[in-house]
Each structure stands twice: as C-alpha cells, then as structure tokens.
PDB file of N, CA and C in Angstrom:
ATOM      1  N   UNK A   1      26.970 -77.625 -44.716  1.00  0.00           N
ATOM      2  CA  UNK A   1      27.892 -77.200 -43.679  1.00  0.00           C
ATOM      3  C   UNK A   1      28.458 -75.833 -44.078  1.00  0.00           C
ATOM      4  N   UNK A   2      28.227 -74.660 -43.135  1.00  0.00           N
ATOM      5  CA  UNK A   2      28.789 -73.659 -43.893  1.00  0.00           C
ATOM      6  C   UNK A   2      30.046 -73.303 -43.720  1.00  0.00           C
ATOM      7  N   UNK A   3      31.048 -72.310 -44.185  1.00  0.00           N
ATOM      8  CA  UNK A   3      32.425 -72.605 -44.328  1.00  0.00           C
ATOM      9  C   UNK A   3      32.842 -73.564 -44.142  1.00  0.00           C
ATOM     10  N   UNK A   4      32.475 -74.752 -45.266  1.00  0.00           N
ATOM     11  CA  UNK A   4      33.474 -76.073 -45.308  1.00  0.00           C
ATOM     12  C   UNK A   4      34.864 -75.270 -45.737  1.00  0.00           C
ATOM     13  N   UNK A   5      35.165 -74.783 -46.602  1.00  0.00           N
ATOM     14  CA  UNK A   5      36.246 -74.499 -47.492  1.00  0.00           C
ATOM     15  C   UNK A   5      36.930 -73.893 -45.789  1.00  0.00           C
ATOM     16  N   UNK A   6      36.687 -73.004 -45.061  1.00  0.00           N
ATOM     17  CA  UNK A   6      37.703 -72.823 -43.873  1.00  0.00           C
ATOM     18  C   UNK A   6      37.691 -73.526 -42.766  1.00  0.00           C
ATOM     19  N   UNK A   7      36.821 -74.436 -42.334  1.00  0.00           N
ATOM     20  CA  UNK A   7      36.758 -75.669 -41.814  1.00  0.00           C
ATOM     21  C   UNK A   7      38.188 -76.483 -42.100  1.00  0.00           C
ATOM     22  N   UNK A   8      37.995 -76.555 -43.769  1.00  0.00           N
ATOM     23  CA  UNK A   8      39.211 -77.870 -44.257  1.00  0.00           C
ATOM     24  C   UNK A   8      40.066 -77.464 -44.124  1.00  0.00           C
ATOM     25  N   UNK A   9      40.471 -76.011 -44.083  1.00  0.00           N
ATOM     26  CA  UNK A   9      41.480 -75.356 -44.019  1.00  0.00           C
ATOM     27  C   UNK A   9      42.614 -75.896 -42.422  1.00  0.00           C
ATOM     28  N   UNK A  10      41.524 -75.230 -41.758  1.00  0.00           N
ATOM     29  CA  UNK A  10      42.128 -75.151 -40.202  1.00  0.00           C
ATOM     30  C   UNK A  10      42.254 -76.836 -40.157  1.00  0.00           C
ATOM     31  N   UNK A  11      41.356 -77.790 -40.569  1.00  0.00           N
ATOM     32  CA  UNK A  11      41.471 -79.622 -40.297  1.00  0.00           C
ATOM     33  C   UNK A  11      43.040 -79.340 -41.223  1.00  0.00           C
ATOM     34  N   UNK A  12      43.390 -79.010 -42.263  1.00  0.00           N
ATOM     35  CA  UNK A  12      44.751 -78.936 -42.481  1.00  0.00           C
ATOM     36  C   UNK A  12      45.432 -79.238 -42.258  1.00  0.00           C
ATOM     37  N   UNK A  13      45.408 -77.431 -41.189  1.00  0.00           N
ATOM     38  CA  UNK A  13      46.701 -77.078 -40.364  1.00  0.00           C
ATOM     39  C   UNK A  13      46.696 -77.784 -39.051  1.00  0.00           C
ATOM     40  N   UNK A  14      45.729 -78.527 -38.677  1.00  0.00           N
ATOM     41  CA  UNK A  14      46.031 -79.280 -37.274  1.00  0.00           C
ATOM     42  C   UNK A  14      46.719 -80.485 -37.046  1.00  0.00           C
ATOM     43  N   UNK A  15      45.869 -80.883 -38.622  1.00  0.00           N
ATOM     44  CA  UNK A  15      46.676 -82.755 -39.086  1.00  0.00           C
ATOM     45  C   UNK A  15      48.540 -82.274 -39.589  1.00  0.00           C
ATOM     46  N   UNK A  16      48.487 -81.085 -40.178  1.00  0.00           N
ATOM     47  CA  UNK A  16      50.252 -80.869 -40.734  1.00  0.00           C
ATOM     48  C   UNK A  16      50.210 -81.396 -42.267  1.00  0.00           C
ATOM     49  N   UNK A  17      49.325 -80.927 -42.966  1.00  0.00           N
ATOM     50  CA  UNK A  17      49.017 -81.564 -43.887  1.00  0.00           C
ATOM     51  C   UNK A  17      49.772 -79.849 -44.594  1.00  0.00           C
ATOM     52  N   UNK A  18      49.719 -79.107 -43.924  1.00  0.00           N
ATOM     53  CA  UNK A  18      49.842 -77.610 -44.581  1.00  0.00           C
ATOM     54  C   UNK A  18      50.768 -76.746 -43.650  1.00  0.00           C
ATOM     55  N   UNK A  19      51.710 -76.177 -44.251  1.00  0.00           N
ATOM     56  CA  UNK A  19      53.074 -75.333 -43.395  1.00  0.00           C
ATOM     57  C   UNK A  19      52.256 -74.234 -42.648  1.00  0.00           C
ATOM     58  N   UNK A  20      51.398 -74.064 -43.737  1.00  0.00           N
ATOM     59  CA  UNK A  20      50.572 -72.474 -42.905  1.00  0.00           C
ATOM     60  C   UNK A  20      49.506 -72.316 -43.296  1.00  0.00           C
ATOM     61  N   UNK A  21      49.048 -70.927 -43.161  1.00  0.00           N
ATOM     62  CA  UNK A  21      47.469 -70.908 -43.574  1.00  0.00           C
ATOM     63  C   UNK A  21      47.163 -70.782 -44.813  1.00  0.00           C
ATOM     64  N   UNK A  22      48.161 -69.866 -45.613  1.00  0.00           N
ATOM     65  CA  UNK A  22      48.122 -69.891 -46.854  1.00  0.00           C
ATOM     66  C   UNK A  22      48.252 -71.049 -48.013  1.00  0.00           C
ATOM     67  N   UNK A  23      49.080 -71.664 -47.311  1.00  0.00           N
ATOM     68  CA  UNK A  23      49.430 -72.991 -47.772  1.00  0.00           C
ATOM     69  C   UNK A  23      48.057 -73.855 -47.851  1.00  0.00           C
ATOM     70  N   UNK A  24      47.540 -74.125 -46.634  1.00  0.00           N
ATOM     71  CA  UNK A  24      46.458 -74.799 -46.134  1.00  0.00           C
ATOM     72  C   UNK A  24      45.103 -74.174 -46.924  1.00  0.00           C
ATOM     73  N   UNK A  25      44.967 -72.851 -47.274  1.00  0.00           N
ATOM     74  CA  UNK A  25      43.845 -72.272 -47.750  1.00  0.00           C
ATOM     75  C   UNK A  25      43.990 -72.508 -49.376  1.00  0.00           C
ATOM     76  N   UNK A  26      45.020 -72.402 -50.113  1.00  0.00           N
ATOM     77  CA  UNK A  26      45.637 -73.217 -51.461  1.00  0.00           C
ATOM     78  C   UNK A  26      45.067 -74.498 -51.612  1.00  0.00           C
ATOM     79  N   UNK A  27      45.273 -75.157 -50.856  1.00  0.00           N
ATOM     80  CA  UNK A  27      44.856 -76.805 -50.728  1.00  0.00           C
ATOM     81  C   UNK A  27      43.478 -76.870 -50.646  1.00  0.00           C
ATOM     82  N   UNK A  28      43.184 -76.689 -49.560  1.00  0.00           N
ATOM     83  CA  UNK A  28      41.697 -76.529 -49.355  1.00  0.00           C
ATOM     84  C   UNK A  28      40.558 -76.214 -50.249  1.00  0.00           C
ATOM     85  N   UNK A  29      40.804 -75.148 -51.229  1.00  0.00           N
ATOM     86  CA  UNK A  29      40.598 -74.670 -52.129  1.00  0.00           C
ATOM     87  C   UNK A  29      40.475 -75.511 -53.546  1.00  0.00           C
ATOM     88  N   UNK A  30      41.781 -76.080 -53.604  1.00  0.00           N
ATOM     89  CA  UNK A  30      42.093 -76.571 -54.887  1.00  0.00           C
ATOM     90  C   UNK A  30      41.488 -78.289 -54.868  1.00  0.00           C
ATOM     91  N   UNK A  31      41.164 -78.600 -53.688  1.00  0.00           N
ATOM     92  CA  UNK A  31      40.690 -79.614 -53.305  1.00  0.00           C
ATOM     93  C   UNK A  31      39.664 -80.098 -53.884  1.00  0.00           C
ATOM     94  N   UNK A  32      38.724 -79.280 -52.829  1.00  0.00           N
ATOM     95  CA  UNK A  32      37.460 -78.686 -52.618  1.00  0.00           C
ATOM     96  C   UNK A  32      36.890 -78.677 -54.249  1.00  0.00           C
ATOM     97  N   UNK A  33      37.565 -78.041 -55.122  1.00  0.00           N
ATOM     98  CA  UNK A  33      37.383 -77.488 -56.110  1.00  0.00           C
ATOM     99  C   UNK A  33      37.250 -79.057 -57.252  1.00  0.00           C
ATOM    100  N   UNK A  34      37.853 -79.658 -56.985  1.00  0.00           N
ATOM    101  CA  UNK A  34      38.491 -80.352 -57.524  1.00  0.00           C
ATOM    102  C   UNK A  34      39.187 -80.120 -58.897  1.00  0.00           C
ATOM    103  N   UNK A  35      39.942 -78.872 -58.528  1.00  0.00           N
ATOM    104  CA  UNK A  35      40.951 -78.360 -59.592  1.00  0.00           C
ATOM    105  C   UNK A  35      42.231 -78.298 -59.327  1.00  0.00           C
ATOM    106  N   UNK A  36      42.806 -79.637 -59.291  1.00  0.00           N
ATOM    107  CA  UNK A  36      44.377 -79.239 -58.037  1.00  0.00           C
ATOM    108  C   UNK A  36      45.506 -78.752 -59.559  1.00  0.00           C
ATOM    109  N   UNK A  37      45.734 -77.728 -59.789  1.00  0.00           N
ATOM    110  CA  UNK A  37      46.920 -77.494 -60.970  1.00  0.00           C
ATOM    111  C   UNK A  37      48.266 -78.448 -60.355  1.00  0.00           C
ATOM    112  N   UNK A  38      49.362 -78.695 -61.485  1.00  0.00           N
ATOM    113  CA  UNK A  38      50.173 -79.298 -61.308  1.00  0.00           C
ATOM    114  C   UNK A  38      50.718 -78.482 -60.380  1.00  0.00           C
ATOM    115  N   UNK A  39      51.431 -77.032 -60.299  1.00  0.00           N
ATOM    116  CA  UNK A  39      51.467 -75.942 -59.112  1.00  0.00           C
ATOM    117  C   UNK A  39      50.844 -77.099 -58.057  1.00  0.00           C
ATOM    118  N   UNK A  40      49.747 -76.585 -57.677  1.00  0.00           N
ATOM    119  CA  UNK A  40      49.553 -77.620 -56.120  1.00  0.00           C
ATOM    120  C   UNK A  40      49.747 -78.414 -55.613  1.00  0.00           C
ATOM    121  N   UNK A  41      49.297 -79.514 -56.872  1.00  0.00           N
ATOM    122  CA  UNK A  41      49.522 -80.843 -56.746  1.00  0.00           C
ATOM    123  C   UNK A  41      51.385 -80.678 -55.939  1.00  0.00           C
ATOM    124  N   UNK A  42      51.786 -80.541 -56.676  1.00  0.00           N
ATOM    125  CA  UNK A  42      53.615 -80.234 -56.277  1.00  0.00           C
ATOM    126  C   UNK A  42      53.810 -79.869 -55.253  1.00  0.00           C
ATOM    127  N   UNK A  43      53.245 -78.686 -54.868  1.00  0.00           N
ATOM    128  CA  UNK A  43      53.296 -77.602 -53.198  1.00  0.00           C
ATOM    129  C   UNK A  43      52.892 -78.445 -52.182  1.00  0.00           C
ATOM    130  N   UNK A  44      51.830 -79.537 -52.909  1.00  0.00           N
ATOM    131  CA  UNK A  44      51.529 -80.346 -51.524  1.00  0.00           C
ATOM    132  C   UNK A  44      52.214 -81.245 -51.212  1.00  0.00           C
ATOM    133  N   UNK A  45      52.573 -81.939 -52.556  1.00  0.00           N
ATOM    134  CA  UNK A  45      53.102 -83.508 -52.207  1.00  0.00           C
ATOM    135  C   UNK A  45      54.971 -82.698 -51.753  1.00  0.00           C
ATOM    136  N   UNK A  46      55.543 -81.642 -52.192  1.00  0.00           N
ATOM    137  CA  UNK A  46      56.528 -81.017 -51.285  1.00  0.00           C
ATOM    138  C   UNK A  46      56.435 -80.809 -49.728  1.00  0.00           C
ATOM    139  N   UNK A  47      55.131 -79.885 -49.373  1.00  0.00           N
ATOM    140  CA  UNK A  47      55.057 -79.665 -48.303  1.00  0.00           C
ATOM    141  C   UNK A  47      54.728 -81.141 -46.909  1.00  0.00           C
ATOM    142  N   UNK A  48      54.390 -82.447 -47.967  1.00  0.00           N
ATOM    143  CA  UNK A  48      54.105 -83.253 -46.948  1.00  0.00           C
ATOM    144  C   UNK A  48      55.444 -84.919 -47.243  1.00  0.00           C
ATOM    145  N   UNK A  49      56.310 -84.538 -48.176  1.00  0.00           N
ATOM    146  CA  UNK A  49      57.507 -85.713 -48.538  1.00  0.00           C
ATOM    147  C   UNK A  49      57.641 -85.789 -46.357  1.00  0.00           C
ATOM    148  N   UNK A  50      57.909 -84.752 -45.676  1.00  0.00           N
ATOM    149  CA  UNK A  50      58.353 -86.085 -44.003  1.00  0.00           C
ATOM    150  C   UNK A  50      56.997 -86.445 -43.364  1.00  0.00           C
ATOM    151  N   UNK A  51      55.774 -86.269 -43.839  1.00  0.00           N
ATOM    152  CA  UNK A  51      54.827 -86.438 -43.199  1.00  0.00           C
ATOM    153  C   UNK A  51      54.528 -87.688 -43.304  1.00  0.00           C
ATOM    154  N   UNK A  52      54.916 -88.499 -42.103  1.00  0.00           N
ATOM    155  CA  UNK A  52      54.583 -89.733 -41.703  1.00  0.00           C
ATOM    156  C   UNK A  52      53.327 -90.117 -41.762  1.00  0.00           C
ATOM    157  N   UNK A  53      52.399 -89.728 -41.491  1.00  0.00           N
ATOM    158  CA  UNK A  53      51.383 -90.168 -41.796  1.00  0.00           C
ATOM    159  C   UNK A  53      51.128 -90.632 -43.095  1.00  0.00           C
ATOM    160  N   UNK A  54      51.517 -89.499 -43.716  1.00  0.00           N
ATOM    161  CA  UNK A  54      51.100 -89.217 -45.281  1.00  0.00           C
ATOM    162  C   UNK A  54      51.972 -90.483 -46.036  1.00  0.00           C
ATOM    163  N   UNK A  55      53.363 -90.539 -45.653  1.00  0.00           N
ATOM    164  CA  UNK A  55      54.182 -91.798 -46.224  1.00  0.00           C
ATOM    165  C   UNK A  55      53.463 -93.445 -45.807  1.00  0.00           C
ATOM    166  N   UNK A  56      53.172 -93.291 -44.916  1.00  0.00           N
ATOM    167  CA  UNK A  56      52.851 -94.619 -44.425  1.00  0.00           C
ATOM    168  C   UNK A  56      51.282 -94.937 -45.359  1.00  0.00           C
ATOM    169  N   UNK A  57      50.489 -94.465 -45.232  1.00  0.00           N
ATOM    170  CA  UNK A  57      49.656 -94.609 -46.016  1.00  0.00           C
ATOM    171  C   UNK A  57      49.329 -94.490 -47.557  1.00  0.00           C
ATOM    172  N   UNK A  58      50.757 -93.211 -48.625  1.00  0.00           N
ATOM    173  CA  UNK A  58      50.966 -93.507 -50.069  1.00  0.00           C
ATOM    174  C   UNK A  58      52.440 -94.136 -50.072  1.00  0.00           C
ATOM    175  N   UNK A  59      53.021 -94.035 -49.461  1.00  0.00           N
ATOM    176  CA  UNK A  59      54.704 -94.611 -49.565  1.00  0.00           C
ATOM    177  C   UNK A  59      55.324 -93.404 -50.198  1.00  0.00           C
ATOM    178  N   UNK A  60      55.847 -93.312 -51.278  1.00  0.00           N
ATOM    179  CA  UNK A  60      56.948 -92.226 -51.821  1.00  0.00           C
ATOM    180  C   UNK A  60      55.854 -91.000 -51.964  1.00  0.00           C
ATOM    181  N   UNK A  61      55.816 -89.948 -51.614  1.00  0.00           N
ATOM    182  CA  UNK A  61      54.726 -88.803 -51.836  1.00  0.00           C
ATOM    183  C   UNK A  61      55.210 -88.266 -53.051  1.00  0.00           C
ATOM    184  N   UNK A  62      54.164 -88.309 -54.324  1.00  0.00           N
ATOM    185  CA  UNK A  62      54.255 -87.566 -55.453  1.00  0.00           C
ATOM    186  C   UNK A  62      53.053 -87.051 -55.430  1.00  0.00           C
ATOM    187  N   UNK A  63      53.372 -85.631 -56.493  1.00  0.00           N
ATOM    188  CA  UNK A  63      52.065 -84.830 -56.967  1.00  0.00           C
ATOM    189  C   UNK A  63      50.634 -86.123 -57.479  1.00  0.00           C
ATOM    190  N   UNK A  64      51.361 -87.418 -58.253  1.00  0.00           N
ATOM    191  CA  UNK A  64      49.965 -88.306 -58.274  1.00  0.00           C
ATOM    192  C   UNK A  64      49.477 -88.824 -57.060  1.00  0.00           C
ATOM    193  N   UNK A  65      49.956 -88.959 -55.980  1.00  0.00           N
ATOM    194  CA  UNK A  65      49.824 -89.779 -55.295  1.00  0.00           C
ATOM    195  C   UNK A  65      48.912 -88.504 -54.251  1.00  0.00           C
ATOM    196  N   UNK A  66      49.293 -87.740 -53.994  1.00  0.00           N
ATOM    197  CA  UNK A  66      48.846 -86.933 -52.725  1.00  0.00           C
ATOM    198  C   UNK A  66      47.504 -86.464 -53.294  1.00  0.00           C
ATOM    199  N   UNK A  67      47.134 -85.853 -54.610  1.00  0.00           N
ATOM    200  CA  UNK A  67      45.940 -85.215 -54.945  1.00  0.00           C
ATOM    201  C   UNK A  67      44.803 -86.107 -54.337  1.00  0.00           C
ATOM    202  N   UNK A  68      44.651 -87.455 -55.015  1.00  0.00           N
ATOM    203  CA  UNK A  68      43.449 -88.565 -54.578  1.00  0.00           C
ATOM    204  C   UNK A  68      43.760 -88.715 -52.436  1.00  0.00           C
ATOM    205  N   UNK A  69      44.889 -88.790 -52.289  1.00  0.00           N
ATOM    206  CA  UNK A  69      44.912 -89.033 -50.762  1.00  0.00           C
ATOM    207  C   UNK A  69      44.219 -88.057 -50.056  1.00  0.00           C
ATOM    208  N   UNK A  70      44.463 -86.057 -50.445  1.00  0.00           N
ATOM    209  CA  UNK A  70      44.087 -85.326 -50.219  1.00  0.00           C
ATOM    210  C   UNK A  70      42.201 -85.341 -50.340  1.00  0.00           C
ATOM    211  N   UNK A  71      42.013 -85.640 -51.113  1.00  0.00           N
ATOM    212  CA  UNK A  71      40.314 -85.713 -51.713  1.00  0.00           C
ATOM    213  C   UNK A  71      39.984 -86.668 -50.347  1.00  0.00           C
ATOM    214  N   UNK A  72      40.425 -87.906 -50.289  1.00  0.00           N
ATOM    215  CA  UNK A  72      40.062 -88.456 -49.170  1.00  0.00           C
ATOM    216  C   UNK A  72      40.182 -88.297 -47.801  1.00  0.00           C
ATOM    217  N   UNK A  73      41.729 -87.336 -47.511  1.00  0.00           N
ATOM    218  CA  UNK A  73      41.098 -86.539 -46.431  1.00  0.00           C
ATOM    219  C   UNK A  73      40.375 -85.076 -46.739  1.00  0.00           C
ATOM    220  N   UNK A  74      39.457 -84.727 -47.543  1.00  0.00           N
ATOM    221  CA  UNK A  74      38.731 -84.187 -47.508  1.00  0.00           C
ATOM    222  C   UNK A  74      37.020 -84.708 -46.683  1.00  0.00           C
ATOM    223  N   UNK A  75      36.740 -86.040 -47.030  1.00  0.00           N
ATOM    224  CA  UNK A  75      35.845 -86.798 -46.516  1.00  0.00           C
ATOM    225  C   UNK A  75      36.323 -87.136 -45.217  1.00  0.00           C
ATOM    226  N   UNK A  76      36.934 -87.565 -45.152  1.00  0.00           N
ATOM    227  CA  UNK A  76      37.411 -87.323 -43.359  1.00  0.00           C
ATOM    228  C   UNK A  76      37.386 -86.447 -42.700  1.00  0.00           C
ATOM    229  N   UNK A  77      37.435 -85.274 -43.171  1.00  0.00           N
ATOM    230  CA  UNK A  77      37.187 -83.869 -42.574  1.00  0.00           C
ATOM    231  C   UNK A  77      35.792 -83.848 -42.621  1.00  0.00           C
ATOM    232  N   UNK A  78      35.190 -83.928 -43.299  1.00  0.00           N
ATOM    233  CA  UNK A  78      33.868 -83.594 -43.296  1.00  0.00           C
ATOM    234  C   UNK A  78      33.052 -84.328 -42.145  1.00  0.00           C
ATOM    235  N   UNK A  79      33.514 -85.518 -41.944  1.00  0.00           N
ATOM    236  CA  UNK A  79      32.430 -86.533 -40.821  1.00  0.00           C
ATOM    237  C   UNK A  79      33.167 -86.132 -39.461  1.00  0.00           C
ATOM    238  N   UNK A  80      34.594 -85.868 -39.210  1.00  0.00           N
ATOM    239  CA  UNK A  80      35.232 -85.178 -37.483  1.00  0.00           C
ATOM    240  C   UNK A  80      34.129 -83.872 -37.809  1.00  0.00           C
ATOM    241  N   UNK A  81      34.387 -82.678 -38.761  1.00  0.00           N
ATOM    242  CA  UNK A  81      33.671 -81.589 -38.124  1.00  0.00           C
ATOM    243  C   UNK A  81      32.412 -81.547 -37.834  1.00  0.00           C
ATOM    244  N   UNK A  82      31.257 -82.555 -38.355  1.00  0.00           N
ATOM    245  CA  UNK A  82      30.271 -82.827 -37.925  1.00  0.00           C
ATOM    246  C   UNK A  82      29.710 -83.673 -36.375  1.00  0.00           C
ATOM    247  N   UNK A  83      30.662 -84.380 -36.844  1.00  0.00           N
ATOM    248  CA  UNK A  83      31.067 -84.980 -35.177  1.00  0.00           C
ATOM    249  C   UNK A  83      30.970 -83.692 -33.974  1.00  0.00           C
ATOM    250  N   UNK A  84      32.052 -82.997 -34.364  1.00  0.00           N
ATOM    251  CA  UNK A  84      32.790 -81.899 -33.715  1.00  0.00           C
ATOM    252  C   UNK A  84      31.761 -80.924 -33.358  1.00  0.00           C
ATOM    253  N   UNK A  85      30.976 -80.749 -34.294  1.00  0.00           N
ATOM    254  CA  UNK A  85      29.824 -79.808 -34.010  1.00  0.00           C
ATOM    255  C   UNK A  85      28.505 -79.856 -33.260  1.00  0.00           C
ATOM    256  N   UNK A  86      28.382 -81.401 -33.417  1.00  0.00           N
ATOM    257  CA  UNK A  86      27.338 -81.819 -32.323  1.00  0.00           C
ATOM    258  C   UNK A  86      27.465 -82.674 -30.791  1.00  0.00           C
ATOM    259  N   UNK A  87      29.232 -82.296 -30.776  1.00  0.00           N
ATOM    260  CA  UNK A  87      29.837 -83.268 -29.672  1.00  0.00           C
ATOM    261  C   UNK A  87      31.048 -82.061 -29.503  1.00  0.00           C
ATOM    262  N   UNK A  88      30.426 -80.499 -28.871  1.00  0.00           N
ATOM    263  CA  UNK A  88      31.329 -79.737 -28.930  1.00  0.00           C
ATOM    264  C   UNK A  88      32.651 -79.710 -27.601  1.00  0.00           C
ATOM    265  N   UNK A  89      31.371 -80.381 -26.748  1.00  0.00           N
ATOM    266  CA  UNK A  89      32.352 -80.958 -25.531  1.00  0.00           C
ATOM    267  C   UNK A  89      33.455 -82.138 -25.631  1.00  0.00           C
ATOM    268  N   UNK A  90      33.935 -82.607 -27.051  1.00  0.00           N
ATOM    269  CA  UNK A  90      34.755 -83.264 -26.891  1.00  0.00           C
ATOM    270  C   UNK A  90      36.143 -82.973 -26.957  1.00  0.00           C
ATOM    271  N   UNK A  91      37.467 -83.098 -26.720  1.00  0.00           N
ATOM    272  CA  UNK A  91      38.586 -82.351 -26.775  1.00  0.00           C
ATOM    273  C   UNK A  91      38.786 -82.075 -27.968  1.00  0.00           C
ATOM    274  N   UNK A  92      38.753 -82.849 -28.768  1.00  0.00           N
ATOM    275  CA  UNK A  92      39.498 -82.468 -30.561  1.00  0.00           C
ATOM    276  C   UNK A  92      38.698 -81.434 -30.554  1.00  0.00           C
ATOM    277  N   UNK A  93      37.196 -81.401 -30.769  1.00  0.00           N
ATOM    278  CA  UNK A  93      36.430 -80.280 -30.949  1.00  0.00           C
ATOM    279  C   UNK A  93      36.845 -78.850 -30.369  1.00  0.00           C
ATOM    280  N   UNK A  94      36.651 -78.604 -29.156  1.00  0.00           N
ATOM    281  CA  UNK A  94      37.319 -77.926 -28.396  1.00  0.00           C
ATOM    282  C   UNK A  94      38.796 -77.012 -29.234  1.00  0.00           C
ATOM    283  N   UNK A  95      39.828 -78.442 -29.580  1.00  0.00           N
ATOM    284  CA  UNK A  95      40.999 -77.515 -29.844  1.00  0.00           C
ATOM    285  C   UNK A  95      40.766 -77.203 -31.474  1.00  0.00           C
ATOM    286  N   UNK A  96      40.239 -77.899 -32.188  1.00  0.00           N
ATOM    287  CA  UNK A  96      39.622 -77.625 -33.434  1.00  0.00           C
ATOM    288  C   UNK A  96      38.900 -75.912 -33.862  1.00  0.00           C
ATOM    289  N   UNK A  97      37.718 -75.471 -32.223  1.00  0.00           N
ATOM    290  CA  UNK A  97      37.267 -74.928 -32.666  1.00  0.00           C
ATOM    291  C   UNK A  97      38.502 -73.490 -32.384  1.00  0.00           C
ATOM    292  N   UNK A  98      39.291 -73.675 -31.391  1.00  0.00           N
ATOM    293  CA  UNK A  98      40.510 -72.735 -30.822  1.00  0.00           C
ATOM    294  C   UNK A  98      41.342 -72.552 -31.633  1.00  0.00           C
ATOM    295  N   UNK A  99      41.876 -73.473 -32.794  1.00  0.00           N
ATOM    296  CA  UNK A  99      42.877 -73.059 -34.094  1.00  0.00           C
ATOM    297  C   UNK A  99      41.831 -72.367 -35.076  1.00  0.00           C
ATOM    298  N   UNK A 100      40.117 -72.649 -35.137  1.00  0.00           N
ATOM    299  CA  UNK A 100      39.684 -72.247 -36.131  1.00  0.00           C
ATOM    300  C   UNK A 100      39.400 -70.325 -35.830  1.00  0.00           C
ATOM    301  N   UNK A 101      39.058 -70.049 -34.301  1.00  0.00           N
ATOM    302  CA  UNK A 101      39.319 -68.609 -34.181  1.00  0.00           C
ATOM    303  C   UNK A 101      40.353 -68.275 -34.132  1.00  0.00           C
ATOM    304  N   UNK A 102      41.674 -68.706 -33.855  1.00  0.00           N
ATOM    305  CA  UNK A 102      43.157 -68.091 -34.091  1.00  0.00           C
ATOM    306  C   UNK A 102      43.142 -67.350 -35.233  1.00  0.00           C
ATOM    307  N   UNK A 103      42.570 -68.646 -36.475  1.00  0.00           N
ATOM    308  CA  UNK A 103      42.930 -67.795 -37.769  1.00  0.00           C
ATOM    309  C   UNK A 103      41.538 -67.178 -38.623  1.00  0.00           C
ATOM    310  N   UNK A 104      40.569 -67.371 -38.027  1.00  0.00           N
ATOM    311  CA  UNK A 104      39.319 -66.688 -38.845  1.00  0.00           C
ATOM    312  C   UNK A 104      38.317 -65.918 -37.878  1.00  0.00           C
ATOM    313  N   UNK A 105      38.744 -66.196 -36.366  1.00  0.00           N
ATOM    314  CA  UNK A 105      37.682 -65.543 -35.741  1.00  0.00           C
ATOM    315  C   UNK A 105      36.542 -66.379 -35.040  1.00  0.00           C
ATOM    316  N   UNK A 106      35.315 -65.341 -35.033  1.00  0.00           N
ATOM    317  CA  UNK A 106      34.548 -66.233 -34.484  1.00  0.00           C
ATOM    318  C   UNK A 106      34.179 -67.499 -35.157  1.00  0.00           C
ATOM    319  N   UNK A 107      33.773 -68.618 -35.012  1.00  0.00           N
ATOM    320  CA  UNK A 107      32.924 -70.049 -35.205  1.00  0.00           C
ATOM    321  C   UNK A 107      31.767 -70.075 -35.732  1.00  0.00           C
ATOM    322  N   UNK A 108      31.161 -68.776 -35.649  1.00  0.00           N
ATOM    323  CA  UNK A 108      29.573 -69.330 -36.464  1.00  0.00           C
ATOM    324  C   UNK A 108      29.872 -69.402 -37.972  1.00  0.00           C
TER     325      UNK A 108
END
C-alpha cells in the first residue's frame, strides 16, 4: 500500500486519535516504526485521556496502555483503507479521501 505512513496519519486525524497533523504524523510514524519513545508514548496517551473511545476500550489511558491499543489501530487502518480504495464510492471513503487532500494533496 503506498503511503501507508500518510494514510495512518489522516485515519488519525479523522478517528481524534491526534490534535493535529503534526501530532498525528508523530504517531503514525512512531507506530508504524514500532519505536514509540517514552516522549510519544506520553503525547499520545495525553492527547487521547477524554477520548471515549479510547477509555472505553483501555479504561485509565497510560503511555502502557495506548502504545499496544495504537499498534492495533494501526491494523484497523490498514483493512478500512483497503476497503476504501476498492469501494471508493462509499461515504467514509469519500470523506477519508477529502481530509487526505486537505492535508497532502492529491490521492495517488
């Protein structure tokens, strides 16, 4: 898949997993990488302590807790944008591919 790394990015910023792009491109990155420094680990499990989603599924958000949650929505990202790519007529897709030119441009 090419630009996974800005793919995961923009899946990110749509879920609220990330304040911004920079934020979101940090993560993505450190993910991806599977090199999350304590730095990240922290920035994330900060940036997502009201994220309901994120609570309901680890309970108290710590730097241990969010890195492995994060990895797993990494695999979740990966099977929507494939979805997304061969089912471009579907709405998520659609607004998926509209946040992904906001911040990078064209889609190919």
């Amino acid at each position: 898949m090419e630009n996974l790394e800005k793919k995961f990015t923009v899946w990110l910023l749509t879920r609220k997993f990330a304040r911004n792009l920079e934020e979101a491109q940090a993560f993505a990155k450190a993910v991806m990488e599977g090199n999350c420094s304590e730095e990240i680990a922290s920035q994330m499990a900060e940036s997502n302590r009201s994220n309901m989603d994120v609570m309901m599924e680890i309970g108290k958000v710590t730097p241990e807790k969010i890195v492995p949650f994060m990895q797993g929505k990494l695999e979740l990202a990966q099977k929507c944008i494939v979805f997304w790519e061969e089912h471009v007529k579907d709405t998520n897709a659609i607004f998926f591919r509209r946040k992904y030119e906001e911040n990078y441009g064209s889609y190919d």
